[in-house]
Protein backbone atom coordinates (compact mmCIF):
# COMPACT_ATOMS: atom_id res chain seq x y z
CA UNK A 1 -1.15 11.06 -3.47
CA UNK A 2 1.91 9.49 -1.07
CA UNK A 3 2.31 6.68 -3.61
CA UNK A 4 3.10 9.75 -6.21
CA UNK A 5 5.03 11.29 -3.89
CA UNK A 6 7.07 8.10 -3.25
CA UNK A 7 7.30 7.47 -6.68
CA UNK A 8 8.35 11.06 -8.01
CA UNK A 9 10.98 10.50 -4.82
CA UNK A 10 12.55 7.32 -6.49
CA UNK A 11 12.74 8.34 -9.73
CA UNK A 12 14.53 11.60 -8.56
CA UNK A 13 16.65 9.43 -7.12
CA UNK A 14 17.58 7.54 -10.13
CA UNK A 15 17.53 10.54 -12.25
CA UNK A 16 20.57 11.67 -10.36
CA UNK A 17 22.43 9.01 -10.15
CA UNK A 18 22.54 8.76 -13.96
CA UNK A 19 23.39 12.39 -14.31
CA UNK A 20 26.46 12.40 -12.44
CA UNK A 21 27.45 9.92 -15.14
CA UNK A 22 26.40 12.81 -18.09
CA UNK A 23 27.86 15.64 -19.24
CA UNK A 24 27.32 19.62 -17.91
CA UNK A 25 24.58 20.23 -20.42
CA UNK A 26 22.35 17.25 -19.83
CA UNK A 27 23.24 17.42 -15.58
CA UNK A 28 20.76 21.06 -16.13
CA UNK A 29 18.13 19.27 -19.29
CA UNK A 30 17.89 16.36 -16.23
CA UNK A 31 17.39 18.05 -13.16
CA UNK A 32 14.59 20.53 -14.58
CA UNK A 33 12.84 17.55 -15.48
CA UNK A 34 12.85 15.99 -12.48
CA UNK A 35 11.80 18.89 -10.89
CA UNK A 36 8.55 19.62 -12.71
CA UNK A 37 5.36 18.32 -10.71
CA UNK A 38 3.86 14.87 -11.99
CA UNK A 39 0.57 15.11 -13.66
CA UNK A 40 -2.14 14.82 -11.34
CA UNK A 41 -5.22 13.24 -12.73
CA UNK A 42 -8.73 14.06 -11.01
CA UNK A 43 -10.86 11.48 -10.16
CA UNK A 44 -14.49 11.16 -8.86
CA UNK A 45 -15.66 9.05 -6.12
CA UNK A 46 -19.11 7.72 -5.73
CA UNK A 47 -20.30 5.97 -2.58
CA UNK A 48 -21.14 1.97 -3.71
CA UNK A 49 -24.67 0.86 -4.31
CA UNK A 50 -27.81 1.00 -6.35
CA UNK A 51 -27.97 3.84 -8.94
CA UNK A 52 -30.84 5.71 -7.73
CA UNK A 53 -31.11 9.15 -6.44
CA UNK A 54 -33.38 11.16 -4.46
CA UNK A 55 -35.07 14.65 -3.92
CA UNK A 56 -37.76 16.26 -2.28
CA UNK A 57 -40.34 19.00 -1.78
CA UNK A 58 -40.84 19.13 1.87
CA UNK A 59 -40.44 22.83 2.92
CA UNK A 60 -38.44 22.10 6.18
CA UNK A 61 -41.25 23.59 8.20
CA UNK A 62 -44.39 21.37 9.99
CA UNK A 63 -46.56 22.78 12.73
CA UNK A 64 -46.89 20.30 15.92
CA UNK A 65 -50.18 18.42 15.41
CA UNK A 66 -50.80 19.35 11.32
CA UNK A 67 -50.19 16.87 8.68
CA UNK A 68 -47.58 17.80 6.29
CA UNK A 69 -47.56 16.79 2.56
CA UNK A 70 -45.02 16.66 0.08
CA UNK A 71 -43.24 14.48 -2.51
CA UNK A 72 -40.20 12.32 -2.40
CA UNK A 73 -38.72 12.15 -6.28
CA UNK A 74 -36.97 8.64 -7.03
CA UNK A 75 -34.53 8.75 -10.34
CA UNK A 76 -32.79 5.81 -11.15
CA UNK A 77 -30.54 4.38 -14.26
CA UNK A 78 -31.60 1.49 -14.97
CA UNK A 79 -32.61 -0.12 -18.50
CA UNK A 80 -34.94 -2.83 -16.95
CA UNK A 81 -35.28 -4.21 -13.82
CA UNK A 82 -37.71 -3.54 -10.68
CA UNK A 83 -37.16 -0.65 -7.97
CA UNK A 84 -38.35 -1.95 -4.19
CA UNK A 85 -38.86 1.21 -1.32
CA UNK A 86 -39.25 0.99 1.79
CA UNK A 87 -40.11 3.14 4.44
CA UNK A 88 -40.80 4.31 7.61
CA UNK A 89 -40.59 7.40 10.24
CA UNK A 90 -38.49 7.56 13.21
CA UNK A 91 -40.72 7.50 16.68
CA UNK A 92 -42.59 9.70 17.17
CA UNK A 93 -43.66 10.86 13.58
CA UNK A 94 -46.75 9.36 12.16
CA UNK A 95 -46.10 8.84 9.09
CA UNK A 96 -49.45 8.71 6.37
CA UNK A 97 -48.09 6.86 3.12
CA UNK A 98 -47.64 2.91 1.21
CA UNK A 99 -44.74 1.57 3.44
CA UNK A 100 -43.87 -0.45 0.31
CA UNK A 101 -43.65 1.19 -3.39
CA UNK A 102 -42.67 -1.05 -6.42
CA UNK A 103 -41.81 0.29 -9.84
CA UNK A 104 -40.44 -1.35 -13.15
CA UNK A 105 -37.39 0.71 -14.09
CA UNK A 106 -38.12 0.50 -18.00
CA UNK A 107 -38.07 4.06 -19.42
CA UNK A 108 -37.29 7.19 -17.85
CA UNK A 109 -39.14 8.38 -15.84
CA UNK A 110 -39.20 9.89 -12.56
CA UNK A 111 -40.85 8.62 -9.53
CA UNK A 112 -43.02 10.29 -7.29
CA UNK A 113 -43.82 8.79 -3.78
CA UNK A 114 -46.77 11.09 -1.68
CA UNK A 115 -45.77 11.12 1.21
CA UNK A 116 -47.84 13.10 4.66
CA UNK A 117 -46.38 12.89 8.42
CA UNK A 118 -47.23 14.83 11.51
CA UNK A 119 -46.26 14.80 14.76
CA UNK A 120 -47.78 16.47 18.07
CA UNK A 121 -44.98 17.01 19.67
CA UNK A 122 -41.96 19.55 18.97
CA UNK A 123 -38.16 18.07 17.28
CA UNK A 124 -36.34 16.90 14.52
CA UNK A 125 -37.68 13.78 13.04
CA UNK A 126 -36.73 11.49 10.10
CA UNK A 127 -38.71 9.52 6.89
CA UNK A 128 -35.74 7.06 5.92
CA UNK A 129 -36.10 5.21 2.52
CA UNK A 130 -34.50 1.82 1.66
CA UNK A 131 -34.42 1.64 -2.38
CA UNK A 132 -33.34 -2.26 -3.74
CA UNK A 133 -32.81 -2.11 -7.18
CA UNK A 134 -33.02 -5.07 -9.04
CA UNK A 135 -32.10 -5.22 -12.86
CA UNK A 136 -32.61 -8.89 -13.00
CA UNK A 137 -28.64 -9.85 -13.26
CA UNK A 138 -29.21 -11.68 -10.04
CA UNK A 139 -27.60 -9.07 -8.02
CA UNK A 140 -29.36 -6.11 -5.97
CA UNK A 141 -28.10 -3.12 -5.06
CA UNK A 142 -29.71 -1.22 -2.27
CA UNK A 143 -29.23 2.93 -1.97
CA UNK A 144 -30.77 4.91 1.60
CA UNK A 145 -31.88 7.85 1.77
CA UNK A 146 -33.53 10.21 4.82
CA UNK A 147 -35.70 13.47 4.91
CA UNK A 148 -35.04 15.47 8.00
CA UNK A 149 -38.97 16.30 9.18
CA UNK A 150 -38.64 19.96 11.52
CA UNK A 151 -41.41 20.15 13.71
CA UNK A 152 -42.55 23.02 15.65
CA UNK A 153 -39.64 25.98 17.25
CA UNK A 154 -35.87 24.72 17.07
CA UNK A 155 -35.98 26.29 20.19
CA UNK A 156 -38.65 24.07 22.25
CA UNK A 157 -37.07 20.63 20.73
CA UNK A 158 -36.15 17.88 23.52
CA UNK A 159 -32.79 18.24 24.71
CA UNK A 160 -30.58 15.47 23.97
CA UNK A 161 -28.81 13.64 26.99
CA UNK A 162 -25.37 14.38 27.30
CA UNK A 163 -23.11 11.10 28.21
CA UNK A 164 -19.86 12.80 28.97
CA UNK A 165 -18.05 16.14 30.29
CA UNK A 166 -17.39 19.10 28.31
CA UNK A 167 -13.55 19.85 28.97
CA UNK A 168 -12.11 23.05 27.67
CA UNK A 169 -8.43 21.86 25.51
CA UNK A 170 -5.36 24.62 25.97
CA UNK A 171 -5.95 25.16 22.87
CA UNK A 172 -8.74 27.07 23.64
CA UNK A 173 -11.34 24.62 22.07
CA UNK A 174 -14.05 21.87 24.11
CA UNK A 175 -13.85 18.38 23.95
CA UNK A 176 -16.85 15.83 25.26
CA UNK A 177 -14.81 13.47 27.73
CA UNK A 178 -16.91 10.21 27.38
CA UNK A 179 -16.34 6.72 29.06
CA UNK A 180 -15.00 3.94 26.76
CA UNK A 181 -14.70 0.37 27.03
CA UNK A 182 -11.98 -1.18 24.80
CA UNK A 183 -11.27 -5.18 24.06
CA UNK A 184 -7.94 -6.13 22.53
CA UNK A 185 -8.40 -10.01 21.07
CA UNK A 186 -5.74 -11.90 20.06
């Protein structure tokens, strides 16, 4: 957007320099056409990696000390190829399923992985995924992906540590005041 900005500044620039050289009625045809916006084109980004995406089933509920089951859903765009997961639970979260799925990405289908965890203790836990997708071009492309696993009462999860000082701005917001060690190299 600046290097439009800079751009549309320049060319103003020029524009009137070579009206003061025209007459009246082109000085007013000139300037309203420097003044009208430049077209703006939209673009999309998409984060870099392997064209696979994921969903789930899991309800966002588990008791402390149940199993909970659900699905993870893999998609991915590929013509041929193989599709590697990995996965595992953070600690603390048993987690019940193959640690390693393989799949041949011919056809269209969509994936299903079964997946059951538990935990007997209250918090927030994670299953993280690690798909490599290889289409046989001699290049893989990896995508992650993580399902937040909520086990027992928000309320009775483990309170995290704090490392640094709240510190009220004038502004009237907080700030966490933390220690920092910094290295300049030259």
């Amino acid at each position: 957007m600046n290097i439009l900005k800079t751009l549309s500044t320049v060319a103003g620039g020029l524009a009137l320099t070579a009206i003061s050289a025209c007459s009246s009625q082109n000085v007013a045809e000139q300037q309203t056409a420097v003044k009208d916006p430049a077209a703006m084109v939209e673009t999309a980004t998409i984060k870099q990696g392997a064209d696979v995406s994921f969903s789930h089933n899991y309800d966002g509920k588990t008791d402390p000390g149940f199993t909970e089951n659900f699905q993870i859903f893999v998609q991915e765009e590929y013509a041929a190829g193989t599709l590697d997961i990995s996965m595992n639970a953070s600690e603390g979260l048993t987690l019940t399923a193959n640690e390693q799925a393989s799949f041949s990405m011919v056809g269209e289908a969509v994936r299903t992985l079964n997946i059951s965890v538990s935990a007997p203790t209250p918090g927030k836990y994670y299953v993280n995924l690690q798909a490599r997708a290889d289409a046989g071009n001699g290049q893989a492309m990896m995508r992650s992906y993580g399902v937040a696993i909520y086990v027992g009462d928000p309320k009775l999860y483990p309170k995290v540590k704090q490392n640094g000082v709240v510190v009220n701005t004038p502004e009237g917001g907080k700030i966490i005041v933390m220690e920092a060690e910094e290295t300049i190299e030259k």
